[in-house]
C-alpha atoms as a PDB file:
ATOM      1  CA  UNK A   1     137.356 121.715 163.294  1.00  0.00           C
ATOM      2  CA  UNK A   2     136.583 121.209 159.708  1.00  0.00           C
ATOM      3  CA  UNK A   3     134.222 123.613 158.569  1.00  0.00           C
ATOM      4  CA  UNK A   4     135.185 123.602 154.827  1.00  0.00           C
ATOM      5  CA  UNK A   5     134.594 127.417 155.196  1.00  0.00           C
ATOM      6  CA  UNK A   6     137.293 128.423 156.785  1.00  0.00           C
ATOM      7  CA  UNK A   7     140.350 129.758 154.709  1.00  0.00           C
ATOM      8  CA  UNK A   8     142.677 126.750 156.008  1.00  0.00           C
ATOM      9  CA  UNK A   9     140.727 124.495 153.066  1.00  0.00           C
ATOM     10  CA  UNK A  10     140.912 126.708 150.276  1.00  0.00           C
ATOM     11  CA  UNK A  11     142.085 124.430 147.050  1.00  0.00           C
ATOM     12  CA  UNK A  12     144.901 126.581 146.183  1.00  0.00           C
ATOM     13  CA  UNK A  13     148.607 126.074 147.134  1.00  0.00           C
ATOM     14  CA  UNK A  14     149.913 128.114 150.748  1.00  0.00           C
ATOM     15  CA  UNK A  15     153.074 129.510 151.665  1.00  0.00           C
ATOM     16  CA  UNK A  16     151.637 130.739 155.005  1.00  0.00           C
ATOM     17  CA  UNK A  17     148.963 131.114 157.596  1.00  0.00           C
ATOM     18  CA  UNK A  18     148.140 132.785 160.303  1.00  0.00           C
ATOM     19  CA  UNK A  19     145.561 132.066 162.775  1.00  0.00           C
ATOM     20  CA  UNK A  20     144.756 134.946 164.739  1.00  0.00           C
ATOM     21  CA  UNK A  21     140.706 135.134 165.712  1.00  0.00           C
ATOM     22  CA  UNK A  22     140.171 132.633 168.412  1.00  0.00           C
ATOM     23  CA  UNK A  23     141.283 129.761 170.539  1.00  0.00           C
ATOM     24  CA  UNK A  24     140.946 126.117 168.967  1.00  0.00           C
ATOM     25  CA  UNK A  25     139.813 127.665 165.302  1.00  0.00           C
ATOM     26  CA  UNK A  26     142.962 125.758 163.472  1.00  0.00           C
ATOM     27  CA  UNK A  27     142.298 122.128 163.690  1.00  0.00           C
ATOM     28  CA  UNK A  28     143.678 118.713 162.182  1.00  0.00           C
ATOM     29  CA  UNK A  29     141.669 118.466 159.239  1.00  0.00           C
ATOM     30  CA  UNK A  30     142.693 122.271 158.835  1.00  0.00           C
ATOM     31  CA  UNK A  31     146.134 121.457 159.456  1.00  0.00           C
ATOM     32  CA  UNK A  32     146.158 118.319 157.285  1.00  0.00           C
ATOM     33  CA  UNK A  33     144.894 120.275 154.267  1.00  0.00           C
ATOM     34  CA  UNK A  34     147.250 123.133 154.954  1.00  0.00           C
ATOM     35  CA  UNK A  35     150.143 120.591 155.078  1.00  0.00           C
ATOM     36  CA  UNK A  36     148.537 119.241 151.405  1.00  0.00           C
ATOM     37  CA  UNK A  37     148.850 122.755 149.857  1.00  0.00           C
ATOM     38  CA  UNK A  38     152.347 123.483 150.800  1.00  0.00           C
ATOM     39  CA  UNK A  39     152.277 125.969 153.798  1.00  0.00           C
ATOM     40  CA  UNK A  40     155.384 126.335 155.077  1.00  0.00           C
ATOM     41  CA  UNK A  41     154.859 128.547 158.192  1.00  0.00           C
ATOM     42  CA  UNK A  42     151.724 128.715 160.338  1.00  0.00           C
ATOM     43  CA  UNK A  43     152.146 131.949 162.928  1.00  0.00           C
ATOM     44  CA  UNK A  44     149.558 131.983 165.586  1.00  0.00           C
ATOM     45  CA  UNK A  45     149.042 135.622 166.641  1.00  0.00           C
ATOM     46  CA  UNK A  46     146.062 134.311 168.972  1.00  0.00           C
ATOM     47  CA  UNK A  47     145.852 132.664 172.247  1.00  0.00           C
ATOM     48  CA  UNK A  48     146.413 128.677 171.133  1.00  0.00           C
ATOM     49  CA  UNK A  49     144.189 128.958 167.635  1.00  0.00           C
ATOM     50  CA  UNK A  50     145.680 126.161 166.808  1.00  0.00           C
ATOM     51  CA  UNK A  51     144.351 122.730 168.364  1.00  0.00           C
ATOM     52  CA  UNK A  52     147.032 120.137 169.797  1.00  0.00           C
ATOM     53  CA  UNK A  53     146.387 117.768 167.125  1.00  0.00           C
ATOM     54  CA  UNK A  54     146.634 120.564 164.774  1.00  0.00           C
ATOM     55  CA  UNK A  55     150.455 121.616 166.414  1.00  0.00           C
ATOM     56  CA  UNK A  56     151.648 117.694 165.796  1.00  0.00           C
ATOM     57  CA  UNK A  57     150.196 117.757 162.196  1.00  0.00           C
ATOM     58  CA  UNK A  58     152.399 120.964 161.402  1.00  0.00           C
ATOM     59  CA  UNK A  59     155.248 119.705 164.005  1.00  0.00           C
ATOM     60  CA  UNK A  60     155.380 116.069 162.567  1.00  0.00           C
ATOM     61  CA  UNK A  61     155.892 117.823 158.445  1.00  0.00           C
ATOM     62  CA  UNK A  62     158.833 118.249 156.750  1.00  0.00           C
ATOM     63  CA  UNK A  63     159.908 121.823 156.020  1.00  0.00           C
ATOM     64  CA  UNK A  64     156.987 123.955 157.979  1.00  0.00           C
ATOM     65  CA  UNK A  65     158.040 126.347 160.585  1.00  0.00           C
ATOM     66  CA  UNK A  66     155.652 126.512 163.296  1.00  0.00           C
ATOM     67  CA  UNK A  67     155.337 129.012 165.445  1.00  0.00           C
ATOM     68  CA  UNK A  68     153.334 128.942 169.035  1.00  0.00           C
ATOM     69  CA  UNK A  69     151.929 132.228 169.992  1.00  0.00           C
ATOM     70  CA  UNK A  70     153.638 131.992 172.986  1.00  0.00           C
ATOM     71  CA  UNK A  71     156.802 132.970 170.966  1.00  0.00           C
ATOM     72  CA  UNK A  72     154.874 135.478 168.448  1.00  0.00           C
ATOM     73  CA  UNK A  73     153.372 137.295 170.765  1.00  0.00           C
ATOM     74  CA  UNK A  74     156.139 137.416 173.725  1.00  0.00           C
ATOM     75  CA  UNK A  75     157.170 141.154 172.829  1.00  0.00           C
ATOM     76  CA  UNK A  76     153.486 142.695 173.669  1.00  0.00           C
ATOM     77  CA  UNK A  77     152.844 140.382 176.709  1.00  0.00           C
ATOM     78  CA  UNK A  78     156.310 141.283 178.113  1.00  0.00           C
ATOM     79  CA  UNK A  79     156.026 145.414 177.697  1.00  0.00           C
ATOM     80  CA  UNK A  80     152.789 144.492 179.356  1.00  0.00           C
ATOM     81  CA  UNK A  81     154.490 143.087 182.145  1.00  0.00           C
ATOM     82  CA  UNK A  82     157.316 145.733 182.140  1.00  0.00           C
ATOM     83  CA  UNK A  83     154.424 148.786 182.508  1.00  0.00           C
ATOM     84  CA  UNK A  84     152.587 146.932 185.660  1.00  0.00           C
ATOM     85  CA  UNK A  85     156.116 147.004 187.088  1.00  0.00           C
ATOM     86  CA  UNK A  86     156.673 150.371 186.323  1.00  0.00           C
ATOM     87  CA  UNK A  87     153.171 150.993 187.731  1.00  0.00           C
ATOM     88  CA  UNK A  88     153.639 148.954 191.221  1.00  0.00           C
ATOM     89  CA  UNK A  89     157.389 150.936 191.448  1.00  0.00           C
ATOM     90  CA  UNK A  90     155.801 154.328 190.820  1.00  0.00           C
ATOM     91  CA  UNK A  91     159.422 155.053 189.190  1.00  0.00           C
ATOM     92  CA  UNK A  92     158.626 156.170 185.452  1.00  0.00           C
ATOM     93  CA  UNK A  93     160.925 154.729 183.127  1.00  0.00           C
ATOM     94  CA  UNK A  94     161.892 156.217 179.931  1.00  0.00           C
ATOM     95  CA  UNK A  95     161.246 154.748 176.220  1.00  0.00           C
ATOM     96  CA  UNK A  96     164.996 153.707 176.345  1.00  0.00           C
ATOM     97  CA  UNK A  97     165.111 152.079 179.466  1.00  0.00           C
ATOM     98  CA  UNK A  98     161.547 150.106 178.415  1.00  0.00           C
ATOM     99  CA  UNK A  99     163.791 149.008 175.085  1.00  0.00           C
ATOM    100  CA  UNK A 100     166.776 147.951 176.558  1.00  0.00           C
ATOM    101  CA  UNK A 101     164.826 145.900 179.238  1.00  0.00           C
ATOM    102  CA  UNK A 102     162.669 144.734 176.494  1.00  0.00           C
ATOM    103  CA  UNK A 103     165.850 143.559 174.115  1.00  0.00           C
ATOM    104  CA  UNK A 104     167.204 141.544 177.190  1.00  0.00           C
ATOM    105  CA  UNK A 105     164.038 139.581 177.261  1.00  0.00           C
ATOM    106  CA  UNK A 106     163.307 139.050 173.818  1.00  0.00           C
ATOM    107  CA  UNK A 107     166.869 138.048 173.233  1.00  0.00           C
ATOM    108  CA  UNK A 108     166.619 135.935 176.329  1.00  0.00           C
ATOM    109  CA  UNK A 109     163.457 134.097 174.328  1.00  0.00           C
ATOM    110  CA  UNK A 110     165.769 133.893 171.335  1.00  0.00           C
ATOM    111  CA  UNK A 111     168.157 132.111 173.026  1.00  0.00           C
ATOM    112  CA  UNK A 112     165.992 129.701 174.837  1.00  0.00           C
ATOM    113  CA  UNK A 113     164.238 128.907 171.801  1.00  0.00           C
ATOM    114  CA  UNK A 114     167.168 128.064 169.728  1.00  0.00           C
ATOM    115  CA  UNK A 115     168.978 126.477 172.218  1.00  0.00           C
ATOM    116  CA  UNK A 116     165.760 123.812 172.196  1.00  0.00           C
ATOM    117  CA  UNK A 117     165.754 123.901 168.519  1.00  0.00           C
ATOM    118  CA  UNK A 118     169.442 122.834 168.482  1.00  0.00           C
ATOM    119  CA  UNK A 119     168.405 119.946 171.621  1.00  0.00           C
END
């Protein structure tokens, strides 16, 4: 998308952004002028905001961090999944046990992620 609207094409230099409204609203030209200004991290906190051509703009430049949503938002979709197995087990767990199986997973993330970083 390229609406020159949007924040992503404000003339001003960018440490970061973060696209979190709606699918597909981060596009190449977005990226492209993002990557002009100097971002150097994009954090979706959506559901894919950012378009695939957008991802290999940010992907393809030197020195920005990207970061899916899959990864940014992995704690809040796994406590979901951790309460509708708490629900099906009808076995109430307490805040501690929900943190300590939440830590496992998130570290488990971690390690995946940097262990493809590192690939």
């Amino acid at each position: 998308r390229g609406d020159a609207a949007q924040p992503w094409f404000l003339d001003t230099e960018v440490f970061g952004a973060f696209p979190c409204a709606t699918q597909n609203e981060l596009g190449e030209e977005a990226a492209k002028a993002l990557v002009k200004h100097g971002v150097q991290i994009v954090l979706e906190g959506a559901n894919m905001p950012c378009t695939l051509e957008a991802e290999e703009v940010f992907t393809a430049a030197e020195g920005v961090a990207f970061v899916t949503g899959k990864a940014s938002n992995a704690g809040g979709v796994a406590v979901s999944g951790l309460e509708m197995a708490q629900n099906r087990s009808f076995v109430p767990w307490s805040r501690e046990d929900v943190t300590t199986k939440l830590q496992g997973i998130m570290k488990a993330i971690y390690d995946d992620i940097t262990g493809a970083a590192a690939e």
